[in-house]
C-alpha atoms as a PDB file:
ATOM      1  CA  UNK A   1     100.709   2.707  10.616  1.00  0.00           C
ATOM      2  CA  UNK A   2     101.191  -0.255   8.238  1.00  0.00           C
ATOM      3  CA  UNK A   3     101.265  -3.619   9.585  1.00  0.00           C
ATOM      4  CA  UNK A   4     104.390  -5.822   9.863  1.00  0.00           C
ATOM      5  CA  UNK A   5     103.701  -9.078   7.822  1.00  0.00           C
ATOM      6  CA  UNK A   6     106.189 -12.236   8.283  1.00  0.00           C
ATOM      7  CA  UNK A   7     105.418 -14.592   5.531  1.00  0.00           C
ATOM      8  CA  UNK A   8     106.250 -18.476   6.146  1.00  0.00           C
ATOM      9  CA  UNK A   9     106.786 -21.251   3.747  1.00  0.00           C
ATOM     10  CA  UNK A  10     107.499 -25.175   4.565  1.00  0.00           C
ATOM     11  CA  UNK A  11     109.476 -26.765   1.899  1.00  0.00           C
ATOM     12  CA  UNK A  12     110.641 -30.177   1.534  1.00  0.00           C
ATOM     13  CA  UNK A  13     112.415 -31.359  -1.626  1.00  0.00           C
ATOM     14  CA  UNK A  14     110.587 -29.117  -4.083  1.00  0.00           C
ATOM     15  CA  UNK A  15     113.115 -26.705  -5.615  1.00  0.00           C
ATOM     16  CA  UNK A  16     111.881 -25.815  -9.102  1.00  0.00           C
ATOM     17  CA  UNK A  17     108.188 -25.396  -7.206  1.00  0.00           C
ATOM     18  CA  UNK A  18     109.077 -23.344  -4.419  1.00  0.00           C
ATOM     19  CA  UNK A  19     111.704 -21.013  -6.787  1.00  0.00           C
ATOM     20  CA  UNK A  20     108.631 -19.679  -8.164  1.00  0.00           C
ATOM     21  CA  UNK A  21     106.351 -19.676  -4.821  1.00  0.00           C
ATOM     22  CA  UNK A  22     109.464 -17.061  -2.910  1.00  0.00           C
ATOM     23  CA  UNK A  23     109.924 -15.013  -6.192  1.00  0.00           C
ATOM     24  CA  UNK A  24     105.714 -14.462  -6.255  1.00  0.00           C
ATOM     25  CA  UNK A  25     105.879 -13.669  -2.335  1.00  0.00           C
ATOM     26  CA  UNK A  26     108.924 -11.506  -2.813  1.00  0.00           C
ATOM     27  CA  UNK A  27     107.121  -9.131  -5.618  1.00  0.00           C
ATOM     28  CA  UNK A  28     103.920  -8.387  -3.578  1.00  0.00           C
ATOM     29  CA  UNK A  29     102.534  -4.695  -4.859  1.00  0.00           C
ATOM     30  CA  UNK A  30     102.021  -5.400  -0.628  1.00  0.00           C
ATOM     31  CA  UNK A  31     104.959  -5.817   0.521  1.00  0.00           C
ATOM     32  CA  UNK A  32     106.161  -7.935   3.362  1.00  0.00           C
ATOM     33  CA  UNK A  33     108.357  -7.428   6.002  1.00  0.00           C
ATOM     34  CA  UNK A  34     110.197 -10.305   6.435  1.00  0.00           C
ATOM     35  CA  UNK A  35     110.029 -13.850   4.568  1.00  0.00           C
ATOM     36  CA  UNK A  36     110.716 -16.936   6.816  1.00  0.00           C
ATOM     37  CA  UNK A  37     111.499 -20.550   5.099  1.00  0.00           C
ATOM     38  CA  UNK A  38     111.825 -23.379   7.283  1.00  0.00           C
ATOM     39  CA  UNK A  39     114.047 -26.152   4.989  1.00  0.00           C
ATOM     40  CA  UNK A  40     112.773 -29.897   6.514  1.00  0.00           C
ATOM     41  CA  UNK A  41     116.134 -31.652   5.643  1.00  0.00           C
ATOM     42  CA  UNK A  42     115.557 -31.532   1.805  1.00  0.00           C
ATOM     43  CA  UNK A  43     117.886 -33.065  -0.331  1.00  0.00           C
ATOM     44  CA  UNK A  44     117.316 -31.966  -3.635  1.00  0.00           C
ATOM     45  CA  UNK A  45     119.777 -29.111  -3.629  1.00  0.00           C
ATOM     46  CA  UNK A  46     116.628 -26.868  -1.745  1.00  0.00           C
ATOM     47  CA  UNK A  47     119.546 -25.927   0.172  1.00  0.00           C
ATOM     48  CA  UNK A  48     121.548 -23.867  -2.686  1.00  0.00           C
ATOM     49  CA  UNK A  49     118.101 -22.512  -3.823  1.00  0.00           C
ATOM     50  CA  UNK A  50     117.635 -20.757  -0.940  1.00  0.00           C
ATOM     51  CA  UNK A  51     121.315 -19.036  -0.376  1.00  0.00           C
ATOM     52  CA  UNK A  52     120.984 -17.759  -3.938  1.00  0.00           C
ATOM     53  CA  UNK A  53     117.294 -15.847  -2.430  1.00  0.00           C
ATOM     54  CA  UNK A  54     119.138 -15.310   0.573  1.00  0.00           C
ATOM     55  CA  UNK A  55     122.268 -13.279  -1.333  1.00  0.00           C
ATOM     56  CA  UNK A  56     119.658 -11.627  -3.123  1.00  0.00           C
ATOM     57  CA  UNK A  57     117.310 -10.597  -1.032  1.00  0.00           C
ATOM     58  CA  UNK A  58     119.603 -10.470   2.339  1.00  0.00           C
ATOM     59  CA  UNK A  59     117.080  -7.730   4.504  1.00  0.00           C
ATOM     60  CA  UNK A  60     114.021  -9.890   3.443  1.00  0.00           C
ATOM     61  CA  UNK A  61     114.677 -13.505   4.087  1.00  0.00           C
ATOM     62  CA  UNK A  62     115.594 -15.811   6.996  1.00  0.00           C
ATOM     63  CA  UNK A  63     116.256 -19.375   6.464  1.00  0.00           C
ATOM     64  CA  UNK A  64     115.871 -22.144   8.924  1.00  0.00           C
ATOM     65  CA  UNK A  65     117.634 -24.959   8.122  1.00  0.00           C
ATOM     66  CA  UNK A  66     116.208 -28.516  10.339  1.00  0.00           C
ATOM     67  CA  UNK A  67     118.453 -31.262  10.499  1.00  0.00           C
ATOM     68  CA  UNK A  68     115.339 -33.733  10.261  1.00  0.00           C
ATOM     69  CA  UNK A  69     112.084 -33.780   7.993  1.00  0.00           C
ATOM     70  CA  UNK A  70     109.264 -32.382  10.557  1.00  0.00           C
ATOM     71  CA  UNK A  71     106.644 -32.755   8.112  1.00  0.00           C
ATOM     72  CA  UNK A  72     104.524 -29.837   6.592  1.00  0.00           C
ATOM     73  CA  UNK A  73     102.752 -29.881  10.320  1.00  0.00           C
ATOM     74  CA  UNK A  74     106.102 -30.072  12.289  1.00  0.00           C
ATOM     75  CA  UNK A  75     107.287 -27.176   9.802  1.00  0.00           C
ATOM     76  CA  UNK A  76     104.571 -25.055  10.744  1.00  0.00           C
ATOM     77  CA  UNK A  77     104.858 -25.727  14.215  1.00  0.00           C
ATOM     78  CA  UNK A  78     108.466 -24.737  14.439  1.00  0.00           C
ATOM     79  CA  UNK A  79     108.158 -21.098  12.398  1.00  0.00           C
ATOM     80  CA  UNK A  80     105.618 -20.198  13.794  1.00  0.00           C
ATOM     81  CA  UNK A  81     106.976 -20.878  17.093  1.00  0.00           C
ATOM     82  CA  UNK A  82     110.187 -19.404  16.128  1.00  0.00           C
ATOM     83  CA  UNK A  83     108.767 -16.037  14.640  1.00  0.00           C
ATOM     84  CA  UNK A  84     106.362 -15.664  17.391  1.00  0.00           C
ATOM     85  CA  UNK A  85     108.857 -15.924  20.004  1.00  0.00           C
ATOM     86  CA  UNK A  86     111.581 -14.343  18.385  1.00  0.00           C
ATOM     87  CA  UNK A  87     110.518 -11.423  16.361  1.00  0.00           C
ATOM     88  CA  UNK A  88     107.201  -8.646  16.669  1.00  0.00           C
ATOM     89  CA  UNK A  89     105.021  -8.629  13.905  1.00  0.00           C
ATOM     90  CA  UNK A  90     100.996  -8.544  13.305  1.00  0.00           C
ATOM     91  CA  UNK A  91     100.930 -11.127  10.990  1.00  0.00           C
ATOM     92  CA  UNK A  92     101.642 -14.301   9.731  1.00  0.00           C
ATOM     93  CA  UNK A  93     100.954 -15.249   6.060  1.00  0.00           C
ATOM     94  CA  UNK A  94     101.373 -18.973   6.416  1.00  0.00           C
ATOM     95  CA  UNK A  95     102.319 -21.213   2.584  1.00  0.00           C
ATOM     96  CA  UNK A  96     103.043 -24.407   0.880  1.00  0.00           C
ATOM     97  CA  UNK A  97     106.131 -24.379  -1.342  1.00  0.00           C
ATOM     98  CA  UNK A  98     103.835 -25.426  -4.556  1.00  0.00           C
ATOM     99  CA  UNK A  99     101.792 -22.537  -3.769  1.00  0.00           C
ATOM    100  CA  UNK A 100     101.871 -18.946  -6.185  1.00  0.00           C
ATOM    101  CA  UNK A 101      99.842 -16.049  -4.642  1.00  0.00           C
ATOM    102  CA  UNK A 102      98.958 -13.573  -7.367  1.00  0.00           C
ATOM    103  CA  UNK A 103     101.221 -10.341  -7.465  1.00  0.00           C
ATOM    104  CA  UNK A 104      98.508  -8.245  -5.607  1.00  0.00           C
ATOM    105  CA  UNK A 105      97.231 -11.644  -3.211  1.00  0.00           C
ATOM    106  CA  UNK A 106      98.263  -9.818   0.026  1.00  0.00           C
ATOM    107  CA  UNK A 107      96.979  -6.118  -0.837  1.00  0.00           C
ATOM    108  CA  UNK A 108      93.681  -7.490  -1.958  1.00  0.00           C
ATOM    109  CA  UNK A 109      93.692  -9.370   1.274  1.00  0.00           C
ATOM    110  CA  UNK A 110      93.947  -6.023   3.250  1.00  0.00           C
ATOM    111  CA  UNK A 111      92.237  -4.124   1.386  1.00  0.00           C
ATOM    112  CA  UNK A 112      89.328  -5.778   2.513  1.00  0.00           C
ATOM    113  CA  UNK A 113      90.154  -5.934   5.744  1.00  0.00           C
ATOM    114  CA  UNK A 114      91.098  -1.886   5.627  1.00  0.00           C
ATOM    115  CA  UNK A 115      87.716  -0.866   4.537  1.00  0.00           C
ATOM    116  CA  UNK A 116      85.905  -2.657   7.599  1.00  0.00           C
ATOM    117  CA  UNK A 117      84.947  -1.075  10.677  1.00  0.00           C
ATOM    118  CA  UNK A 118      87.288  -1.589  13.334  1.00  0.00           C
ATOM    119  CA  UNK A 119      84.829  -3.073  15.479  1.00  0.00           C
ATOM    120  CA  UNK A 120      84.557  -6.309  12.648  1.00  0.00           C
ATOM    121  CA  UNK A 121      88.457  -6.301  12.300  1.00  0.00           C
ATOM    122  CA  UNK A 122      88.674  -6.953  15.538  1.00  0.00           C
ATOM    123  CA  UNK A 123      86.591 -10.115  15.454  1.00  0.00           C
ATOM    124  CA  UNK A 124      88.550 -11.476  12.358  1.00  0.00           C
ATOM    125  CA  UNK A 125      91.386 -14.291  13.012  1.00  0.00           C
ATOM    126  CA  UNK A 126      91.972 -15.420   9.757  1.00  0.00           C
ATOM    127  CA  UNK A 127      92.090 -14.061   6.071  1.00  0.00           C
ATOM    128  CA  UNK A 128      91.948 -16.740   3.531  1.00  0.00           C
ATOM    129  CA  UNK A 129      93.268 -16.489  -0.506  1.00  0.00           C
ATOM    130  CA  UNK A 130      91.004 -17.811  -2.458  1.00  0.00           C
ATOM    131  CA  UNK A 131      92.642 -21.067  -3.664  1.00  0.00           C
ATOM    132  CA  UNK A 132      92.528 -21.610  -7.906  1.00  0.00           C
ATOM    133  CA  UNK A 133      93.155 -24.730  -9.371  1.00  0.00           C
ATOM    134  CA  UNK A 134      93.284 -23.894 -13.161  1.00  0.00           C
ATOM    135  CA  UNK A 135      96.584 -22.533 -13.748  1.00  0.00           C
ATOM    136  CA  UNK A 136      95.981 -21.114 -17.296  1.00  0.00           C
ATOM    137  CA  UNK A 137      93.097 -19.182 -15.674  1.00  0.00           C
ATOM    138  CA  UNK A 138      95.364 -17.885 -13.019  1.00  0.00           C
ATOM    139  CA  UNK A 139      97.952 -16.465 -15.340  1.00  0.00           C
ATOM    140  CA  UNK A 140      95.534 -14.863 -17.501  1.00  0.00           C
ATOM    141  CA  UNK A 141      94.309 -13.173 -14.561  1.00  0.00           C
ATOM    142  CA  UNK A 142      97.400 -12.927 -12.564  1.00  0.00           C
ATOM    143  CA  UNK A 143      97.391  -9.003 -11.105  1.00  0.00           C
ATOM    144  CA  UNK A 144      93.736  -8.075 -12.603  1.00  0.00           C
ATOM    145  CA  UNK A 145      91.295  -6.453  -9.696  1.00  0.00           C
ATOM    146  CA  UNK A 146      88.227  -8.216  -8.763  1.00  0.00           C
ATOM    147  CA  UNK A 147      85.367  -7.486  -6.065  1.00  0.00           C
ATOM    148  CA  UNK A 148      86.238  -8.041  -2.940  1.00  0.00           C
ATOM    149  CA  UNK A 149      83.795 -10.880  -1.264  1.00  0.00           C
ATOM    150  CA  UNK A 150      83.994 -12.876   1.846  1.00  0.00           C
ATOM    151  CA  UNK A 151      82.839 -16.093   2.854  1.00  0.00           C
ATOM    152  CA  UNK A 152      83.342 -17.681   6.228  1.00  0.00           C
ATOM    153  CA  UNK A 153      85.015 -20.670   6.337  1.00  0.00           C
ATOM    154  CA  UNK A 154      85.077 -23.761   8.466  1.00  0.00           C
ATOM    155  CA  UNK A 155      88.310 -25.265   7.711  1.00  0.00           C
ATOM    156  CA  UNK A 156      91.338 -23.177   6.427  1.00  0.00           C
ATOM    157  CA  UNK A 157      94.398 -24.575   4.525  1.00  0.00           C
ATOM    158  CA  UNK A 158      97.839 -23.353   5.345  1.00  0.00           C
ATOM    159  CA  UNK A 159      98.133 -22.044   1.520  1.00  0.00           C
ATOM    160  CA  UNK A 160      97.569 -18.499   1.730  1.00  0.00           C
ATOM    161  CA  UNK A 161      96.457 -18.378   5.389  1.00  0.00           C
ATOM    162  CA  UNK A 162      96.838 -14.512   6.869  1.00  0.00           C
ATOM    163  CA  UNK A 163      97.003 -14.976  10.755  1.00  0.00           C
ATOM    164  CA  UNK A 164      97.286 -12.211  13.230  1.00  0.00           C
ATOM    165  CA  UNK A 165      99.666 -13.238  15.981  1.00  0.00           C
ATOM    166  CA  UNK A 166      97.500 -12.060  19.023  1.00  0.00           C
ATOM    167  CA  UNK A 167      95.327 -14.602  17.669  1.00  0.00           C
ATOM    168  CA  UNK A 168      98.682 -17.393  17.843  1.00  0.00           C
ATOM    169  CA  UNK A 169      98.722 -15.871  21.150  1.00  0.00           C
ATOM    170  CA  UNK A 170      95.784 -17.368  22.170  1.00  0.00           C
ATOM    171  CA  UNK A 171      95.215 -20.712  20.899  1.00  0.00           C
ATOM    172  CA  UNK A 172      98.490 -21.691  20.628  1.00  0.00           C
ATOM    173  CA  UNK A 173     100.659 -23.050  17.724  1.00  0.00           C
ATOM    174  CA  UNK A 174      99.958 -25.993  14.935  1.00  0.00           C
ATOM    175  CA  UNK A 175      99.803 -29.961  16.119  1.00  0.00           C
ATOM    176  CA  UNK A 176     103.377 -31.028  14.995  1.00  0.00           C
ATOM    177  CA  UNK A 177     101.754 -35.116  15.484  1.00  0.00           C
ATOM    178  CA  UNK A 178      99.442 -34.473  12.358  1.00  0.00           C
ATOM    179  CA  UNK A 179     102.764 -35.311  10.470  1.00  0.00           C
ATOM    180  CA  UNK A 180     101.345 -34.023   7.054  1.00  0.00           C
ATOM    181  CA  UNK A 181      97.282 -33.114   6.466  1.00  0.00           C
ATOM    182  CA  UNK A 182      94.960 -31.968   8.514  1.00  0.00           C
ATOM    183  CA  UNK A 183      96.884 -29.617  10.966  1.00  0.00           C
ATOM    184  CA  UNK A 184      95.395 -26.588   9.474  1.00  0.00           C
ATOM    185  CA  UNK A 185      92.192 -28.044   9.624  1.00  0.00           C
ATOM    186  CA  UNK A 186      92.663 -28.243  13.499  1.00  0.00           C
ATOM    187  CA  UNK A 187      94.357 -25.241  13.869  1.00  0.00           C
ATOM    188  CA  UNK A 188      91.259 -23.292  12.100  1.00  0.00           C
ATOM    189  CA  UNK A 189      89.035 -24.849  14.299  1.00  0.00           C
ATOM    190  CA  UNK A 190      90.767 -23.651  17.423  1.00  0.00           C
ATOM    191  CA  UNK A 191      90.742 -19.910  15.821  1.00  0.00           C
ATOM    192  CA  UNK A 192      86.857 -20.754  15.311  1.00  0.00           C
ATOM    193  CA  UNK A 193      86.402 -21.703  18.828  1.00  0.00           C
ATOM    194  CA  UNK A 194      87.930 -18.859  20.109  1.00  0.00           C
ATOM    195  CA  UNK A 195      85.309 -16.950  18.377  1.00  0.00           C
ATOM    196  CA  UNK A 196      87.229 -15.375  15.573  1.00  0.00           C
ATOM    197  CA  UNK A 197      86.399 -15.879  12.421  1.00  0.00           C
ATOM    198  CA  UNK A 198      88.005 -16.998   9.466  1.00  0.00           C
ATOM    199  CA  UNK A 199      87.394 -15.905   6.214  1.00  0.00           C
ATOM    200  CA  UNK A 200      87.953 -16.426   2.588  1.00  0.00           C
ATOM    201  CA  UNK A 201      88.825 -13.717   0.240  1.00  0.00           C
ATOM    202  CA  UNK A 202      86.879 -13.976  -3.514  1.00  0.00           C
ATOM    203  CA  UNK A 203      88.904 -11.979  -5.519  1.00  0.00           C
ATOM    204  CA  UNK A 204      92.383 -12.319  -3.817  1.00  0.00           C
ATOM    205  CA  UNK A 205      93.610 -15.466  -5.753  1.00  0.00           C
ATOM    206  CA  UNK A 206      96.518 -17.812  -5.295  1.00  0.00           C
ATOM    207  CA  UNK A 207      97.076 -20.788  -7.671  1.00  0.00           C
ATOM    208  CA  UNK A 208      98.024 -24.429  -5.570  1.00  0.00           C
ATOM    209  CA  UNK A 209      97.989 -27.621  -7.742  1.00  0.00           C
ATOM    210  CA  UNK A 210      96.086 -30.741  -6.507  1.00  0.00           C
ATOM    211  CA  UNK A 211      96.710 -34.726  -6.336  1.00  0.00           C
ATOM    212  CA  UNK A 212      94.212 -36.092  -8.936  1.00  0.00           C
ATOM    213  CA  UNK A 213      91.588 -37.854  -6.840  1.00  0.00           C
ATOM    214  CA  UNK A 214      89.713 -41.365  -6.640  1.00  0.00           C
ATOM    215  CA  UNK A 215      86.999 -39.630  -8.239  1.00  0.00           C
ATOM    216  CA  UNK A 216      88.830 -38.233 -10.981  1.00  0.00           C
ATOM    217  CA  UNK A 217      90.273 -41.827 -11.444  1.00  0.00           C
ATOM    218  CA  UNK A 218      86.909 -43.501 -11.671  1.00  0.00           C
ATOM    219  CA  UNK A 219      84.803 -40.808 -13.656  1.00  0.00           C
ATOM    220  CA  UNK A 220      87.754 -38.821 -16.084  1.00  0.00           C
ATOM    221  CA  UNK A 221      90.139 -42.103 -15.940  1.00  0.00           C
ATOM    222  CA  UNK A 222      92.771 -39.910 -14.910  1.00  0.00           C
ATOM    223  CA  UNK A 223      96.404 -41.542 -13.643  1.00  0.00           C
ATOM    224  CA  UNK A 224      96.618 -41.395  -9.702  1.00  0.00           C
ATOM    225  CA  UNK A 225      99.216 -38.787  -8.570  1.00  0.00           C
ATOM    226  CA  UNK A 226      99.260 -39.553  -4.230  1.00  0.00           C
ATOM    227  CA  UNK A 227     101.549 -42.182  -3.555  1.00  0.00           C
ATOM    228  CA  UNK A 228     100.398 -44.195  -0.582  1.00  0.00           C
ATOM    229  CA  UNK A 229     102.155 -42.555   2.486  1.00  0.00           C
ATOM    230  CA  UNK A 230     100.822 -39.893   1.614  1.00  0.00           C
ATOM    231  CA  UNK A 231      97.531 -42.086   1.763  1.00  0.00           C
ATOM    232  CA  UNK A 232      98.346 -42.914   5.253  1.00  0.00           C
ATOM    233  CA  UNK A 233      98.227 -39.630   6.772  1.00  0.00           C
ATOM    234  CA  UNK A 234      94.733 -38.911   4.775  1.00  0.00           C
ATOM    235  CA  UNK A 235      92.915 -41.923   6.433  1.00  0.00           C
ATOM    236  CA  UNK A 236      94.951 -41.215  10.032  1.00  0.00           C
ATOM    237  CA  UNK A 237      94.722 -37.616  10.885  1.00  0.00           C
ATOM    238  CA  UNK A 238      90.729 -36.624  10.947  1.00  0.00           C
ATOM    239  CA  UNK A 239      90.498 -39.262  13.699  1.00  0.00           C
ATOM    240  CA  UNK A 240      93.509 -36.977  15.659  1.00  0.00           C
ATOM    241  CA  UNK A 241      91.225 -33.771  15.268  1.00  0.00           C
ATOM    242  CA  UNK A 242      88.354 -35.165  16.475  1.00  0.00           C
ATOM    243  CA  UNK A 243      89.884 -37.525  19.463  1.00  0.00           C
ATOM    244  CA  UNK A 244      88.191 -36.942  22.221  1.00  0.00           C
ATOM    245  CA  UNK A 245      84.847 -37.257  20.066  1.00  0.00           C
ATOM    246  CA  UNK A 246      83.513 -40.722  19.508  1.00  0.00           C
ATOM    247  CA  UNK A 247      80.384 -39.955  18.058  1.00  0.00           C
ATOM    248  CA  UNK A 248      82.314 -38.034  15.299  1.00  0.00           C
ATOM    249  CA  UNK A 249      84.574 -41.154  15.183  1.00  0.00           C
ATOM    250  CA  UNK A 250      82.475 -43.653  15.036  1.00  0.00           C
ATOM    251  CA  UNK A 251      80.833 -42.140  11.439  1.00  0.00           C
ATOM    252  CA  UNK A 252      84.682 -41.343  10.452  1.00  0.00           C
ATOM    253  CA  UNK A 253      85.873 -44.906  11.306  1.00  0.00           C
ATOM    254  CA  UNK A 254      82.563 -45.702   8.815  1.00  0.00           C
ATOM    255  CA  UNK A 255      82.995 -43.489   5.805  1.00  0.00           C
ATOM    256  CA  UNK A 256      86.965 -44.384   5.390  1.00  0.00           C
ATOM    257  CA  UNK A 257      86.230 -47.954   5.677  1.00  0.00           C
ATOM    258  CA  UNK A 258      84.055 -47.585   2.318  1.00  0.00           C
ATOM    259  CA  UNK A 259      86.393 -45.132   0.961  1.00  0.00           C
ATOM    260  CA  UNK A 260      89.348 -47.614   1.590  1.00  0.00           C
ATOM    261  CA  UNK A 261      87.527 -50.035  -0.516  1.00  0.00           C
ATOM    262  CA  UNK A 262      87.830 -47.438  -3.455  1.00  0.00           C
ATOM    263  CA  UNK A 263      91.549 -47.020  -3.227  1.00  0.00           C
ATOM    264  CA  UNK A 264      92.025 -50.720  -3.255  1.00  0.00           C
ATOM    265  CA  UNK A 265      89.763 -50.843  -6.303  1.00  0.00           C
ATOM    266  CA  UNK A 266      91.930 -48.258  -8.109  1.00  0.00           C
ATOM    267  CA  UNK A 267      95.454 -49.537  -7.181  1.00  0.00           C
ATOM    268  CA  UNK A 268      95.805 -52.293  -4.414  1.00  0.00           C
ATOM    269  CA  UNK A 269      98.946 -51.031  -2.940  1.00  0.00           C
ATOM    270  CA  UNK A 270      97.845 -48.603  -1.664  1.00  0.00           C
ATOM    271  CA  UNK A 271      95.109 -49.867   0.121  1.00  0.00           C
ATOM    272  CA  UNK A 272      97.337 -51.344   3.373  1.00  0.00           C
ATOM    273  CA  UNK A 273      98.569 -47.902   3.905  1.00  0.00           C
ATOM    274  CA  UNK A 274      94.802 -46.819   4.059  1.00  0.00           C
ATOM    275  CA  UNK A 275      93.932 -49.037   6.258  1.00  0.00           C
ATOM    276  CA  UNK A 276      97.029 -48.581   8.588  1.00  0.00           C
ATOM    277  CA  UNK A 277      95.872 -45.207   8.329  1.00  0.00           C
ATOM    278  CA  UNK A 278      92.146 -45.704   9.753  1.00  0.00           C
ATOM    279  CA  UNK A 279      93.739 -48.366  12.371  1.00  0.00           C
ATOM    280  CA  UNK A 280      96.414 -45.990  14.252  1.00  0.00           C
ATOM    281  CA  UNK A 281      93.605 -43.045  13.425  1.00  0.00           C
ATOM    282  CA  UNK A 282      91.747 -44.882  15.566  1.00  0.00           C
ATOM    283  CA  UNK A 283      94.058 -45.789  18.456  1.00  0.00           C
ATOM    284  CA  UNK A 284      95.559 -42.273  18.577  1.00  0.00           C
ATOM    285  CA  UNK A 285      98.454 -42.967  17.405  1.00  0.00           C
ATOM    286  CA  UNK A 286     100.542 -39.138  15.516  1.00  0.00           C
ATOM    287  CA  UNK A 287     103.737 -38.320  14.699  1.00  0.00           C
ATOM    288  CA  UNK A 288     105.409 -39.266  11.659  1.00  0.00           C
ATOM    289  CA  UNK A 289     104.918 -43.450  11.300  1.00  0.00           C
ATOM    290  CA  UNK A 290     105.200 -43.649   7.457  1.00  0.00           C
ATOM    291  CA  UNK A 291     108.132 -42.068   6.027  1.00  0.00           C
ATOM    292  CA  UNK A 292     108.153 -39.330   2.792  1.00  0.00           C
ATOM    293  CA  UNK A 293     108.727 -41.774  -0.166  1.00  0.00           C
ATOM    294  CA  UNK A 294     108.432 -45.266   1.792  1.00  0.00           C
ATOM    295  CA  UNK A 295     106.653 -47.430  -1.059  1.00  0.00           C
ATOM    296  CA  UNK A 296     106.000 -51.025   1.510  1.00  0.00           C
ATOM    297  CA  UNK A 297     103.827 -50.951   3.968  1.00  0.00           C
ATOM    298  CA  UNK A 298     105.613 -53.541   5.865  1.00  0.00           C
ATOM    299  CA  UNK A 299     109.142 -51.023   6.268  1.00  0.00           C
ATOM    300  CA  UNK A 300     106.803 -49.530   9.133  1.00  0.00           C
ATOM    301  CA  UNK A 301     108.822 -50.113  12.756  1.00  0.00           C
ATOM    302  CA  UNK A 302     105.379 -49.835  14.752  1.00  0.00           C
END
């Protein structure tokens, strides 16, 4: 019998990106069941984007409207929660609203899977696309068959992340107080520690753009593209993952103090949100603290 597959996307004020992310999840060659999109309080018009896909494609898509901007992590949180509670299905195919699987992402994904003894499916959690960065490269190649090759992987990203729910059963649902960054990180790791494993799919593609880095800045003198509350959430949330850990801390708390020095070297304003960042990493401190879009440092209330 086939499985039932509920896709999920998080979108926040990214129209044009995510028309194209439902219309690639909505042609599958495997399809889905159901497609879930949890609106966080855009206001870009995401709104009438999604009741044109929802007039269209009325048997395939629910829309969850929030009245406040959870974050990517509080987004995750809440469909997940919400189509685990609410509905039965075997899996959840969890994805950013920049992200484009290719046409036959999701049947490559099982066909792996499919052609495993059942004694190894049962020991997988996780099933990873394989995440491409060159976009001309993905179009050229967008549908084409490849091998089929895994490789385990320590951290997953919520962009193209296959779940099955008995798994969500047991460890529970994303940490809504990572804000933005780092929750699928944690979430892997619990999926790890339960002794499933988590794998990544060569050969099952899906195309997800990428802020251009300090290290692209310094050695291709490319123009920064992560604005600094973004920054905030970078230096902050690896010190939520690993809180009860001071050992792993302590060398965290060392490495972003160094790479803090690098940001301020390539634009100085955005080095006070790094280091607010590695300060309320260190104290503990989630939940959302910088706002999407807040440009001073000093706007923050705590």
């Amino acid at each position: 019998m086939a499985p039932k597959i509920a896709a999920l996307v998080v979108t926040y004020n990214r129209k044009d990106l995510l028309r194209e992310t439902l219309k690639a999840i909505l042609m599958q060659t495997f399809s889905i069941n159901t497609l879930f999109v949890i609106n966080n309080a855009s206001t870009d018009g995401t709104d009438k984007v999604l009741e044109e896909y929802k007039e269209k494609y009325s048997d395939k898509i629910k829309i969850v409207n929030l009245e406040e901007n959870l974050g990517g992590a509080g987004g995750f949180n809440y469909g997940i929660h919400y189509i685990y509670n609410t509905f039965k299905y075997d899996w959840i195919w969890l994805m950013d609203d920049d992200a484009v699987p290719a046409e036959n992402a999701l049947e490559t994904l099982f066909t792996y899977y499919n052609n495993l003894p059942k004694k190894k499916q049962n020991k997988i959690g996780v099933l990873q696309n394989k995440r491409v960065l060159d976009r001309k490269w993905f179009d050229e190649n967008n549908g084409k068959y490849f091998p089929l090759k895994a490789k385990k992987r320590w951290a997953g990203t919520f962009v193209g992340y296959l779940i099955k729910t008995e798994v969500v059963g047991k460890i529970g649902f994303p940490e809504k107080e990572f804000f933005i960054y780092s929750d699928d990180v944690e979430y892997t790791l619990r999926v790890r520690k339960m002794g499933y494993k988590t794998l990544t799919i060569f050969g099952s593609y899906i195309y997800h753009p990428t802020w251009t880095t300090q290290w692209d800045y310094i050695f291709k003198k490319r123009k920064i593209k992560i604005p600094g509350w973004k920054i905030y959430y970078v230096f902050r949330n690896p010190f939520l993952i690993y809180k009860n850990n001071e050992m792993i801390k302590f060398f965290l708390k060392i490495f972003f103090k160094f790479d803090a020095l690098i940001w301020k070297r390539i634009d100085p304003k955005l080095y006070p949100f790094a280091l607010k960042g590695l300060k309320d990493g260190l104290n503990g401190i989630g939940g959302k603290v910088i706002k999407p879009g807040q440009k001073d440092i000093k706007e923050v209330s705590k």
